[in-house]
Protein backbone atom coordinates (compact mmCIF):
# COMPACT_ATOMS: atom_id res chain seq x y z
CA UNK A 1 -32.14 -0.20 20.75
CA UNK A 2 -32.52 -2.20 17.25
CA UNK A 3 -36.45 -1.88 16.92
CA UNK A 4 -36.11 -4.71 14.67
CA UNK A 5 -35.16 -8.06 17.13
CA UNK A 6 -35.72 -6.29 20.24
CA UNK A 7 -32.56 -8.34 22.19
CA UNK A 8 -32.23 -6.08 24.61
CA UNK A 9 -35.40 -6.23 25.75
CA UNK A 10 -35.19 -10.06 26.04
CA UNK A 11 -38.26 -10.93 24.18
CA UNK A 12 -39.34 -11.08 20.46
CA UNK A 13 -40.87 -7.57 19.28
CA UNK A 14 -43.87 -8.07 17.69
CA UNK A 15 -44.65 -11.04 19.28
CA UNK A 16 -47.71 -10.95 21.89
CA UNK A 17 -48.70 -14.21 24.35
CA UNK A 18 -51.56 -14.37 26.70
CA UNK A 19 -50.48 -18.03 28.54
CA UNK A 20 -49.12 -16.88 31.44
CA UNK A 21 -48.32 -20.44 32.53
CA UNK A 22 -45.84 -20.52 30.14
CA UNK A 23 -41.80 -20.49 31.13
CA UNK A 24 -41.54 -18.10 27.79
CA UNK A 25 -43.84 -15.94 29.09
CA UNK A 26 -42.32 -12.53 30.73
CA UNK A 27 -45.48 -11.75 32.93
CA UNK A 28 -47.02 -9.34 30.61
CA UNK A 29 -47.72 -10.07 27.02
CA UNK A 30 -44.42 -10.78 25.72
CA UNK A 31 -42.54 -14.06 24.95
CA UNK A 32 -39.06 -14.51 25.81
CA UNK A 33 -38.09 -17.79 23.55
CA UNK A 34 -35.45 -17.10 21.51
CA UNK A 35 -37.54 -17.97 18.92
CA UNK A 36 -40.78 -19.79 18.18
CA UNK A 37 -42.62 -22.51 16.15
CA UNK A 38 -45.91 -22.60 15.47
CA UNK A 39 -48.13 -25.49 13.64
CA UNK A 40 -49.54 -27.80 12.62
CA UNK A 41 -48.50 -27.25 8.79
CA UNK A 42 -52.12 -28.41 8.23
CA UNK A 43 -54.20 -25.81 9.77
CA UNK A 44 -56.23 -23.38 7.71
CA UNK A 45 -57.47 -20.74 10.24
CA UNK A 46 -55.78 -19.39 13.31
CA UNK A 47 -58.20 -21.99 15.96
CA UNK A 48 -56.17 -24.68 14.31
CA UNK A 49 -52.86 -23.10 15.36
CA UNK A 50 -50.56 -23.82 18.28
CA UNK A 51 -47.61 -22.30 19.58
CA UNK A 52 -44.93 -25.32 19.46
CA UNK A 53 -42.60 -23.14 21.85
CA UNK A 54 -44.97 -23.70 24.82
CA UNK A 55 -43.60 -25.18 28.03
CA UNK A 56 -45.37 -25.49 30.96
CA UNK A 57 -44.09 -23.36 33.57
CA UNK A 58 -44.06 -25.94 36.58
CA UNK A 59 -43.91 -22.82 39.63
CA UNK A 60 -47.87 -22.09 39.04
């Protein structure tokens, strides 16, 4: 397995996620977007960040 983009394992290596009610997110701690976008362009410490990629996961 390429250590580097982690396809095989079906989500981005390197990448960690805690919302669970997300459809990206594989259960654990992974993300399973094929990739991601995070903003605002504005923000100037990490509370100011959000993860662009979320989608609610309507099942929950």
């Amino acid at each position: 397995m390429n250590e580097s983009n982690c396809r095989e394992c079906g989500h981005i290596k390197g990448v960690s996620c805690d919302v669970k009610n997300c459809v990206h997110h594989d259960g654990e701690t992974h993300c399973t977007a094929k990739e991601i976008s995070v903003g605002p362009a504005y923000a100037v410490k990490g509370s100011d960040t959000v993860c662009a990629t979320f989608k609610p996961n309507k099942t929950e």
